[in-house]
C-alpha atoms as a PDB file:
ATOM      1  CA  UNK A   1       7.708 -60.763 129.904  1.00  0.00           C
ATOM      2  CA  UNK A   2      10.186 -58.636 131.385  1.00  0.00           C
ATOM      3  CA  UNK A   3      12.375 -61.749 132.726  1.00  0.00           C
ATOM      4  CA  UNK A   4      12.351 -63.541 129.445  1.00  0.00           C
ATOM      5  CA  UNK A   5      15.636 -64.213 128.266  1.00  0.00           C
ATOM      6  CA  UNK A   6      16.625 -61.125 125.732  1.00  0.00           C
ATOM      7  CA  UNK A   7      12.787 -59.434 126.043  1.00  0.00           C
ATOM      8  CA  UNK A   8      13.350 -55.809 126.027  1.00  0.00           C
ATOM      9  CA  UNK A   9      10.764 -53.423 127.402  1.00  0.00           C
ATOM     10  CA  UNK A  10       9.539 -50.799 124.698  1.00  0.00           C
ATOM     11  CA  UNK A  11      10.293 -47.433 124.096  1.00  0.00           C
ATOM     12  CA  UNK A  12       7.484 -45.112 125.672  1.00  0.00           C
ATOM     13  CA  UNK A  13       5.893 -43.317 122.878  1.00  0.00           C
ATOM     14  CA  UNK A  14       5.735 -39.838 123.636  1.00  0.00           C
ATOM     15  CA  UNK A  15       1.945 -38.043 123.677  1.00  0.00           C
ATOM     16  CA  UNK A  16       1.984 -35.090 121.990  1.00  0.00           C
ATOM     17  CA  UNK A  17       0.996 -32.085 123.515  1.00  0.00           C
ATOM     18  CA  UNK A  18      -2.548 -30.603 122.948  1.00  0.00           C
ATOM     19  CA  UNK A  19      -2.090 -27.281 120.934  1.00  0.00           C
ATOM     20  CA  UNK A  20      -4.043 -25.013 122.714  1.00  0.00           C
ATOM     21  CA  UNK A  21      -6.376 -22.299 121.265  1.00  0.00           C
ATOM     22  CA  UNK A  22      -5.482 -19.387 119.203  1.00  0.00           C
ATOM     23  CA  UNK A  23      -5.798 -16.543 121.781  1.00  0.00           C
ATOM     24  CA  UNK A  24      -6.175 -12.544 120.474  1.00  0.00           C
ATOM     25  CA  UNK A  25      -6.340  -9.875 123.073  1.00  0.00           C
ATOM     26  CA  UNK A  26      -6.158  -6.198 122.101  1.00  0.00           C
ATOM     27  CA  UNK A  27      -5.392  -2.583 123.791  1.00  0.00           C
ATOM     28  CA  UNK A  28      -6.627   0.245 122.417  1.00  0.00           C
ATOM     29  CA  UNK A  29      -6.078   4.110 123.628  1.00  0.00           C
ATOM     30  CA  UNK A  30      -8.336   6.242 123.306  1.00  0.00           C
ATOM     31  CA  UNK A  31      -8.141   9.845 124.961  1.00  0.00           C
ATOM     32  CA  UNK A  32     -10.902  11.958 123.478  1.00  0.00           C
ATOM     33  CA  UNK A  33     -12.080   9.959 120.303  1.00  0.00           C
ATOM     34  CA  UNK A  34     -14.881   8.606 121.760  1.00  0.00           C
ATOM     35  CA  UNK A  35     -16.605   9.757 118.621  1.00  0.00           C
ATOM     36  CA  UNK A  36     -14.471   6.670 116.664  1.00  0.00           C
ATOM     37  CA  UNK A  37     -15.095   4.665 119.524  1.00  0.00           C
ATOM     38  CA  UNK A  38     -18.519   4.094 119.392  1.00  0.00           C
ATOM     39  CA  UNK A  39     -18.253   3.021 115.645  1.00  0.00           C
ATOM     40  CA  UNK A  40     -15.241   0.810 116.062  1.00  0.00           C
ATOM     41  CA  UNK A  41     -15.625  -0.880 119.535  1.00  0.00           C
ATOM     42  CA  UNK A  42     -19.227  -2.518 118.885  1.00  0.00           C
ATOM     43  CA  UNK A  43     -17.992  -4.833 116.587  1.00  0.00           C
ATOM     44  CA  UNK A  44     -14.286  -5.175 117.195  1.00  0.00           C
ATOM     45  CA  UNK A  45     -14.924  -6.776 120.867  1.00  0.00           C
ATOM     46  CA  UNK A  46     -16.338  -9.847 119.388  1.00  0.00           C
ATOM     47  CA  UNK A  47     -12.638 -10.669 117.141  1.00  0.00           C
ATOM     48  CA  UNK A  48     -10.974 -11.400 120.665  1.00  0.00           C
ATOM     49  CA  UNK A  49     -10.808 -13.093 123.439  1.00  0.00           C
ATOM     50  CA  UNK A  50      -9.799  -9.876 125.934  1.00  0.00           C
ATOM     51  CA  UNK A  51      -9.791  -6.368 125.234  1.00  0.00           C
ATOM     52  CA  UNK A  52      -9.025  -3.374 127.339  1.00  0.00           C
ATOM     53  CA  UNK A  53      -9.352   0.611 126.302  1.00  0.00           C
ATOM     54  CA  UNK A  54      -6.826   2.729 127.977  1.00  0.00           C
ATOM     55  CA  UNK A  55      -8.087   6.620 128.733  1.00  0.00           C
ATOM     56  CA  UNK A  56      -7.541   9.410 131.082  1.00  0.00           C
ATOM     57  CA  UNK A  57      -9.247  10.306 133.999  1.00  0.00           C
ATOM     58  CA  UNK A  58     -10.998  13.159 132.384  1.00  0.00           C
ATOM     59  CA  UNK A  59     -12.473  10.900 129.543  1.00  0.00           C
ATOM     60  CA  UNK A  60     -16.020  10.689 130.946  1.00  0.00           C
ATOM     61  CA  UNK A  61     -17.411   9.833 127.109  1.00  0.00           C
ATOM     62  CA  UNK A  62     -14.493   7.297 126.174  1.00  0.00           C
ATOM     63  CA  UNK A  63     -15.763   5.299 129.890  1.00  0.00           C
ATOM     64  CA  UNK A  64     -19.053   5.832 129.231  1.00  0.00           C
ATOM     65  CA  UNK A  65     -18.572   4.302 125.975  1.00  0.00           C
ATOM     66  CA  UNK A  66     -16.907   1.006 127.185  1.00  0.00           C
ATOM     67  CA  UNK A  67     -19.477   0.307 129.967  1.00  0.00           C
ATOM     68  CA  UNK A  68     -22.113   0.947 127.281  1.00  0.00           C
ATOM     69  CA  UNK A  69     -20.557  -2.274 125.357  1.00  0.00           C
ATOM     70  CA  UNK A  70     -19.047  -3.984 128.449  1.00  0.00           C
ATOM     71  CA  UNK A  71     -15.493  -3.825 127.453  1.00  0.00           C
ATOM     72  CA  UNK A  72     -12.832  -3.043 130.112  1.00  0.00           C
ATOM     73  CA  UNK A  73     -11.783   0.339 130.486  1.00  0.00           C
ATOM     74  CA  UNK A  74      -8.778   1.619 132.089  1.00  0.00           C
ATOM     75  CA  UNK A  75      -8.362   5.395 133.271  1.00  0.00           C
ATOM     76  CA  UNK A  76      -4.169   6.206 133.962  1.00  0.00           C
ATOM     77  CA  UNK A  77      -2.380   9.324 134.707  1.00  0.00           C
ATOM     78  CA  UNK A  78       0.225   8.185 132.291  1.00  0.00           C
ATOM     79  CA  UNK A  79      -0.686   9.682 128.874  1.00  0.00           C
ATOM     80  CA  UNK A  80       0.460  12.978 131.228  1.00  0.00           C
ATOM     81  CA  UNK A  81      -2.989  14.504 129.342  1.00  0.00           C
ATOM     82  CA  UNK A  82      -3.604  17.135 132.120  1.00  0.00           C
ATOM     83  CA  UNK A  83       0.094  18.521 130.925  1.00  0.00           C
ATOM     84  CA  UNK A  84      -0.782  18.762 127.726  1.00  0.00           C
ATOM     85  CA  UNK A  85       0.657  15.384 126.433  1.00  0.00           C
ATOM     86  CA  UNK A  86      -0.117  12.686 125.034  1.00  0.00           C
ATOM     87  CA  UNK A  87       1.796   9.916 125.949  1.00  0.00           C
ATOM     88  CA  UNK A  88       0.778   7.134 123.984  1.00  0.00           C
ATOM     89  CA  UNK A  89       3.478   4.706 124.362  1.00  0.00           C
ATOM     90  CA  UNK A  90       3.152   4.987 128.215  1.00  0.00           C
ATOM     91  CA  UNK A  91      -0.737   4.319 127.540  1.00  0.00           C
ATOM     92  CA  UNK A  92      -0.185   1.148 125.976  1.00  0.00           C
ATOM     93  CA  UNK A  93       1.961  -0.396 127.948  1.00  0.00           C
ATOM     94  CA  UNK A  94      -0.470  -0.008 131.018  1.00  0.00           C
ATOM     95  CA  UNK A  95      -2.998  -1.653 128.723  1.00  0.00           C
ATOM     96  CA  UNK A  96      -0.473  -4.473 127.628  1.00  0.00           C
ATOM     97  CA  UNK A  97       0.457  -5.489 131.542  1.00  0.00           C
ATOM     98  CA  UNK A  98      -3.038  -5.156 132.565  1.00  0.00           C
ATOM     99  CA  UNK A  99      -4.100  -7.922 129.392  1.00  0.00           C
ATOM    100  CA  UNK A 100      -1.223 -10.468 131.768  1.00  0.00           C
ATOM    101  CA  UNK A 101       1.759  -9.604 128.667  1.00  0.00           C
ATOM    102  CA  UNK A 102       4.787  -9.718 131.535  1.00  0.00           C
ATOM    103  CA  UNK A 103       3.595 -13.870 131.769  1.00  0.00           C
ATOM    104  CA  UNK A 104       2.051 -14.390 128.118  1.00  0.00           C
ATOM    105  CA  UNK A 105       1.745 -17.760 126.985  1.00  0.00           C
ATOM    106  CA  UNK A 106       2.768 -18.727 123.571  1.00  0.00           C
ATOM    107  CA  UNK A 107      -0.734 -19.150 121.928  1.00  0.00           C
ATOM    108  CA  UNK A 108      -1.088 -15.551 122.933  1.00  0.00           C
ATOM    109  CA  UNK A 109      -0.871 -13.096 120.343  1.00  0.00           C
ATOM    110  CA  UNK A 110      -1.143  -9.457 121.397  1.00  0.00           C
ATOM    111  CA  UNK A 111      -2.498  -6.535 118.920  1.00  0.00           C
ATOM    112  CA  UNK A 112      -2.319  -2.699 119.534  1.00  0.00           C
ATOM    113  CA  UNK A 113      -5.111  -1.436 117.769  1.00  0.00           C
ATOM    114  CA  UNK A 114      -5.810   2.171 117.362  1.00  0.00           C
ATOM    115  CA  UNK A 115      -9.153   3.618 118.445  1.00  0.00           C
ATOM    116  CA  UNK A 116     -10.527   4.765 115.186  1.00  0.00           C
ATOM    117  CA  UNK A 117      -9.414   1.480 112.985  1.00  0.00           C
ATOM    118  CA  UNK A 118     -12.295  -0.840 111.889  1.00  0.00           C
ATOM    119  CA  UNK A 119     -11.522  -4.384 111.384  1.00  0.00           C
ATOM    120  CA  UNK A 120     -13.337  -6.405 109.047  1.00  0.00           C
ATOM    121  CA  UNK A 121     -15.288  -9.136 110.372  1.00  0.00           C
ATOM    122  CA  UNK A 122     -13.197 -12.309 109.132  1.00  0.00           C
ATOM    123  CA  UNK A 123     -10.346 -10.913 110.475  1.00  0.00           C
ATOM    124  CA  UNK A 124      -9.810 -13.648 113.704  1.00  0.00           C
ATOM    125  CA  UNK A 125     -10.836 -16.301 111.318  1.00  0.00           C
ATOM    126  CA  UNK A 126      -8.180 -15.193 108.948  1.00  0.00           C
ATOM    127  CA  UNK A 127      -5.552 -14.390 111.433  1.00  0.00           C
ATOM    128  CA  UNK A 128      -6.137 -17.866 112.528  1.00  0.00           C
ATOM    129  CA  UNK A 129      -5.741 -19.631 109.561  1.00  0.00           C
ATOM    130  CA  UNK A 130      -2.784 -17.940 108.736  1.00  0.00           C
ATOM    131  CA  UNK A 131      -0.658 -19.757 111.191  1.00  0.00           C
ATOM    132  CA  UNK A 132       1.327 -16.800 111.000  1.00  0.00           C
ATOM    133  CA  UNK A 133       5.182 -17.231 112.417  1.00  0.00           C
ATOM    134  CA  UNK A 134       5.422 -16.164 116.185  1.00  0.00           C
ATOM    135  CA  UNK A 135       8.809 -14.803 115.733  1.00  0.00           C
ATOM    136  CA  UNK A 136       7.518 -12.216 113.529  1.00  0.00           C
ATOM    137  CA  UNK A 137       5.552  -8.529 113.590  1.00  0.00           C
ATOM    138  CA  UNK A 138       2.821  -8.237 112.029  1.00  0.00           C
ATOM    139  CA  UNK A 139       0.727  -4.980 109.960  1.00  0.00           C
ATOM    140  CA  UNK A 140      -1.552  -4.951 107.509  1.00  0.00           C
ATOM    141  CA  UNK A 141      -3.123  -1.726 105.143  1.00  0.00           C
ATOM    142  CA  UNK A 142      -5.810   0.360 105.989  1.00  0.00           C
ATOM    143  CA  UNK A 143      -8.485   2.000 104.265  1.00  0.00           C
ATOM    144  CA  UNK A 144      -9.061   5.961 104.452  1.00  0.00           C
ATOM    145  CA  UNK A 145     -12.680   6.381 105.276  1.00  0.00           C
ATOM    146  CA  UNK A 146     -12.713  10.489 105.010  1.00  0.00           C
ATOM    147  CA  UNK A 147     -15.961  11.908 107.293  1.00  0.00           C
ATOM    148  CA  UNK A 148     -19.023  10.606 108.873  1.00  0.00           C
ATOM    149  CA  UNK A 149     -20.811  10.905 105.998  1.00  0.00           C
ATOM    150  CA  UNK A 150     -18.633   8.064 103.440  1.00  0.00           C
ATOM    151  CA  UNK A 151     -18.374   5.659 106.696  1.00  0.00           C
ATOM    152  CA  UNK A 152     -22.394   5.950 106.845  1.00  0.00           C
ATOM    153  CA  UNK A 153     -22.921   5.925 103.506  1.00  0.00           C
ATOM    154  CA  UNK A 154     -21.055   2.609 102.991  1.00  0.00           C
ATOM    155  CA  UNK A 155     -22.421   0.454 105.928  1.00  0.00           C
ATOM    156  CA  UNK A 156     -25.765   1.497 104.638  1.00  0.00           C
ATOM    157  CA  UNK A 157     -25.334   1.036 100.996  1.00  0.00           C
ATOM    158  CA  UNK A 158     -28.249  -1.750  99.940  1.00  0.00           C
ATOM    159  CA  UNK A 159     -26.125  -4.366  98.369  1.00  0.00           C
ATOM    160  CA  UNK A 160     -22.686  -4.155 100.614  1.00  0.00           C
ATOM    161  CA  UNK A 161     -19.248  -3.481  98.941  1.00  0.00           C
ATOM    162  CA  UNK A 162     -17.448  -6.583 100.048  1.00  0.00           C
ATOM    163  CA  UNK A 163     -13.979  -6.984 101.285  1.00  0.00           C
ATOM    164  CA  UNK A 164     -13.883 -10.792 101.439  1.00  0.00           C
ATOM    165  CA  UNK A 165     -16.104 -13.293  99.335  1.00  0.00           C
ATOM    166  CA  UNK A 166     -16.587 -17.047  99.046  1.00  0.00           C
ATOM    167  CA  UNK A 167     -13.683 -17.330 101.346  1.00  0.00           C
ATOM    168  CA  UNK A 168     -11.373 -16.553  98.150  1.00  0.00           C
ATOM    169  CA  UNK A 169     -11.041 -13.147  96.693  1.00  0.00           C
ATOM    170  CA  UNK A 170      -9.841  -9.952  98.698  1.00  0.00           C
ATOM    171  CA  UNK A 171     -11.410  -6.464  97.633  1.00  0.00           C
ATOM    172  CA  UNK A 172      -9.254  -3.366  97.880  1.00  0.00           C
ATOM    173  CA  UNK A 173     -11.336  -0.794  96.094  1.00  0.00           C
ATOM    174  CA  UNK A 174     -13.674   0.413  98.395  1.00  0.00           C
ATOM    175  CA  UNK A 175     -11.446   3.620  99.469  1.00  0.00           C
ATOM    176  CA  UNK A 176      -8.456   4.493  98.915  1.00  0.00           C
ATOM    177  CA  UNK A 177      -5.801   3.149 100.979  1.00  0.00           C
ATOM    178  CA  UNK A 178      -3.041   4.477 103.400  1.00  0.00           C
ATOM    179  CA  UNK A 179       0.763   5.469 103.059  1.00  0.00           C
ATOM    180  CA  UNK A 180       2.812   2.436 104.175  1.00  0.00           C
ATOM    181  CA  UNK A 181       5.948   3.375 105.757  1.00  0.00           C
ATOM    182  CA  UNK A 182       9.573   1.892 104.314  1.00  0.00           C
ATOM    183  CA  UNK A 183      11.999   2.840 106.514  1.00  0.00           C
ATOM    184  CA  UNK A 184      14.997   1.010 108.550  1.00  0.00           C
ATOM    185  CA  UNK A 185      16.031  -0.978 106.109  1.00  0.00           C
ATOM    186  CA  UNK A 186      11.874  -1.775 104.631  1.00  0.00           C
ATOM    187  CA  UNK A 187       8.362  -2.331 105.488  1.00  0.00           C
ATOM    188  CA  UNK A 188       7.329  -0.981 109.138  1.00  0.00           C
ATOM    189  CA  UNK A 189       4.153  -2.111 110.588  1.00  0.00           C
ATOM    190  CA  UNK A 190       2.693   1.185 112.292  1.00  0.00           C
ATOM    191  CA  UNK A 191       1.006   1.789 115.470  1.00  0.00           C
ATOM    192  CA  UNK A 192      -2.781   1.854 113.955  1.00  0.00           C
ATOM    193  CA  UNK A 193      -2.217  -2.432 113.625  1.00  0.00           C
ATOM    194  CA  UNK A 194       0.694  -4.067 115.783  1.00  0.00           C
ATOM    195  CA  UNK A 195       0.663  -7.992 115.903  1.00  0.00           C
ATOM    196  CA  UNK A 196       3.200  -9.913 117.309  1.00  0.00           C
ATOM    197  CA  UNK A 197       3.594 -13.101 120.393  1.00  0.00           C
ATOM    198  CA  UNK A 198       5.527 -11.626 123.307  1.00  0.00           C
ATOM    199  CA  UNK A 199       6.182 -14.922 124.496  1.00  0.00           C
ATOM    200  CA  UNK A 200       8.196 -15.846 121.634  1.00  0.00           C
ATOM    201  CA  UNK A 201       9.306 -13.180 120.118  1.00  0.00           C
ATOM    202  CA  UNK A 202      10.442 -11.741 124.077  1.00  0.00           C
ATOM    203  CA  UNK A 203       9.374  -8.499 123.032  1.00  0.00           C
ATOM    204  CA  UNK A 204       6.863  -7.547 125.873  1.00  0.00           C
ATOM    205  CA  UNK A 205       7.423  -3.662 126.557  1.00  0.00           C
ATOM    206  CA  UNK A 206       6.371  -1.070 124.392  1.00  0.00           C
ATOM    207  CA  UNK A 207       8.579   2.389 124.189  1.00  0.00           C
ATOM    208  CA  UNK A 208       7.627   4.710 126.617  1.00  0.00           C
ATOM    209  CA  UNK A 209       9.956   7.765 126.404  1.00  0.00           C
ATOM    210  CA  UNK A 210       7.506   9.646 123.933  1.00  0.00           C
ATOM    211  CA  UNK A 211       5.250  12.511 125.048  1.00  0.00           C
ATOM    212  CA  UNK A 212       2.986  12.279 122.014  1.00  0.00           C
ATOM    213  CA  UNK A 213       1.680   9.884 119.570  1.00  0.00           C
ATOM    214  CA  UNK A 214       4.486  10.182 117.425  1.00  0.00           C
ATOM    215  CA  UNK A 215       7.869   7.567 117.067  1.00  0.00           C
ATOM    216  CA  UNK A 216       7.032   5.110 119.889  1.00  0.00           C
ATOM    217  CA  UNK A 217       5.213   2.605 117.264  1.00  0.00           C
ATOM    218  CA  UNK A 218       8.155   2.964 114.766  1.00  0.00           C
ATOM    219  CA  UNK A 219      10.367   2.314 117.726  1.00  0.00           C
ATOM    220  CA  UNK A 220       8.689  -0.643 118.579  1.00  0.00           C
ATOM    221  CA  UNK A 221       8.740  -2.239 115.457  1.00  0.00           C
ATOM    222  CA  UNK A 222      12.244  -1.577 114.855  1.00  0.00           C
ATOM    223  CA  UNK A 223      12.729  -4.238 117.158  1.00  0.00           C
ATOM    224  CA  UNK A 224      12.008  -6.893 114.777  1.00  0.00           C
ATOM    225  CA  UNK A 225      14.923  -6.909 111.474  1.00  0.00           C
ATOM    226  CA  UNK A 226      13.150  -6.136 108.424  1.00  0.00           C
ATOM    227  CA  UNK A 227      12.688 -10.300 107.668  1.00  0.00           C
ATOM    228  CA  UNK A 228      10.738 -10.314 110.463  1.00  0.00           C
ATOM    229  CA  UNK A 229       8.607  -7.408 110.008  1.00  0.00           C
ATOM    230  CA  UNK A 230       5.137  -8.914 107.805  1.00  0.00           C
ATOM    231  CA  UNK A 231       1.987  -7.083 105.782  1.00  0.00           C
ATOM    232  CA  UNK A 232      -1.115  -9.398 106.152  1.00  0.00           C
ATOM    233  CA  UNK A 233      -2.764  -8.916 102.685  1.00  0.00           C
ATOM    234  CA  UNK A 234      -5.753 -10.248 103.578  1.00  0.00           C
ATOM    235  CA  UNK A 235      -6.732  -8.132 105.574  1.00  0.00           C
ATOM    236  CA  UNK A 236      -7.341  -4.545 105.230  1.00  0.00           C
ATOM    237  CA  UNK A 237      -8.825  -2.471 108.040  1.00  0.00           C
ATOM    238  CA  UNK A 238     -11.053   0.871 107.973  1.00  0.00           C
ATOM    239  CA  UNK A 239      -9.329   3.643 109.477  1.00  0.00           C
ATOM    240  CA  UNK A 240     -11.854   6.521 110.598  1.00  0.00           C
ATOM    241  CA  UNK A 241     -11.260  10.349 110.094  1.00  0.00           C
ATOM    242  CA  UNK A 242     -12.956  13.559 110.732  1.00  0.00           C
ATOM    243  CA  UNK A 243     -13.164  15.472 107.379  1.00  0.00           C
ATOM    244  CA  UNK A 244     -10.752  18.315 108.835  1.00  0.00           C
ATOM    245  CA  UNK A 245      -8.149  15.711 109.408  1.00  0.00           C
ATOM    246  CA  UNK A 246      -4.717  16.078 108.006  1.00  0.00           C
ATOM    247  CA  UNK A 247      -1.382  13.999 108.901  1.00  0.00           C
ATOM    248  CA  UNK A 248      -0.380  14.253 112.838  1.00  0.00           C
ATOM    249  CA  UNK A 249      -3.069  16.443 113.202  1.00  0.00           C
ATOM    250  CA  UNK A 250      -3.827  14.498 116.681  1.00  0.00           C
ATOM    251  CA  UNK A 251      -0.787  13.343 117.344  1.00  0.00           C
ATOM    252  CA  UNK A 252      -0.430  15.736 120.392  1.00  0.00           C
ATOM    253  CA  UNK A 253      -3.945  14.943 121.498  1.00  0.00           C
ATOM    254  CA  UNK A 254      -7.523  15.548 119.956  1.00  0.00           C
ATOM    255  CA  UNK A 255      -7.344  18.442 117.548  1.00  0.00           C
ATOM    256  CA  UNK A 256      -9.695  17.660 114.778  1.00  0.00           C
ATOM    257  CA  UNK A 257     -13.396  18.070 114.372  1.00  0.00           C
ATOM    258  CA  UNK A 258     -15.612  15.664 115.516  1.00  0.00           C
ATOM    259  CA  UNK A 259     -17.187  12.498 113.477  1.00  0.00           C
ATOM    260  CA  UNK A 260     -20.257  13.353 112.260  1.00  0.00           C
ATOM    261  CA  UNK A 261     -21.949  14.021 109.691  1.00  0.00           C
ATOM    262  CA  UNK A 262     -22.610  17.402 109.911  1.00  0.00           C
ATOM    263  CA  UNK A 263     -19.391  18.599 111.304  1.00  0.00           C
ATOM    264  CA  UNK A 264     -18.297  21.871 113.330  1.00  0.00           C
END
């Protein structure tokens, strides 16, 4: 056909390409609250595809509590913990290289997730569905679950208090809920629940000048304008304290009691 007389060959039609598969992977650090740990990580592990807990050396509990439920663990010198920092920022970004973020493809999304925070469990589905913009960064609020005691005391209650149901109504009652920060021009997504795609966005190193827990997440978000900074309000997570605990009481490494329910 190609030789008859003003036959012209058609355009190749372009294949699409395959969309591949929503991808989560998580760091959490964890120096000392293996306490939280043991409550959080059970469950958490199954919402993602990779995650790694970053620790000191000294952390015997915190590694014991990771090979216990076969997540990675990774002990570092750089929280600086035997100078009596903490050195967050420094922690997570040893976490972050070691989950591949340097060469992060783009249905990657990357979450720093602190070590006491409790995710419900339709959070990947949601997340998912969401199709959420990969230019953005992403938070979401948290509930304040004081002592060992309330946390029990609601997982065991006989008919559940619900946070999602029949896939359509959200429940925010069942504590009260955390301070958001608005700050830098709006709403900052904090360190307890940091969401973004490095490969898109470009942002792929987290601030590690800080020698505690405090500033490097606000730093980091800061990176994003404020239209690019996002709540998720369908999801709400379950942030863990001891009953002793008062704002940036840890924030230069473990201080308060430990979670329990009869506490010292």
């Amino acid at each position: 056909m190609a030789n008859v007389e003003g036959y012209k060959e058609p355009c190749p039609v372009p294949v699409p390409k395959p969309e591949e598969p929503f991808c989560l992977k998580a760091v959490v650090v964890c120096s000392k609250y293996d306490d939280f740990l043991r409550y959080t990580l059970p469950e958490n592990k199954f919402l993602f595809n990779e995650i790694v807990v970053v620790t000191d050396h000294e952390d015997k509990a915190t590694k014991r509590v990771c090979e216990f439920y076969h997540v990675k663990a990774i002990p570092t010198d750089a929280l600086n913990t035997r100078k009596g920092q903490f050195c967050k920022g420094a922690g997570i970004q040893e976490g972050l290289e070691a989950l591949g973020i340097k060469h992060a493809k783009e249905n990657e999304w990357f979450l720093h997730l602190d070590a006491d925070m409790w995710l419900p469990p339709q959070t990947r589905r949601l997340l998912e569905e969401a199709k959420l913009d990969k230019h953005f960064l992403y938070g979401c609020d948290r509930f304040i679950v004081k002592g060992q005691q309330a946390w029990h005391e609601f997982r065991e209650k006989e008919i559940l208090h619900l946070q999602h149901e029949d896939y359509t109504w959200v429940h925010t009652d069942a504590f009260p809920t955390g301070t958001r920060v608005c700050a830098y021009g709006g709403y900052v997504p904090l360190g307890f629940f940091q969401l973004w795609n490095p490969a898109v966005s470009g942002v792929k190193d987290y601030p590690t000048e800080h020698t505690t827990a405090a500033r490097s997440d606000i730093l980091f978000a800061t990176q994003w304008t404020r239209a690019e900074r996002h709540s998720i309000p369908e999801i709400i997570g379950y942030h863990l304290e001891s009953n002793d605990s008062d704002k940036a009481v840890n924030w230069s490494g473990r201080k308060s009691a430990r979670f329990k329910i009869t506490e010292e």
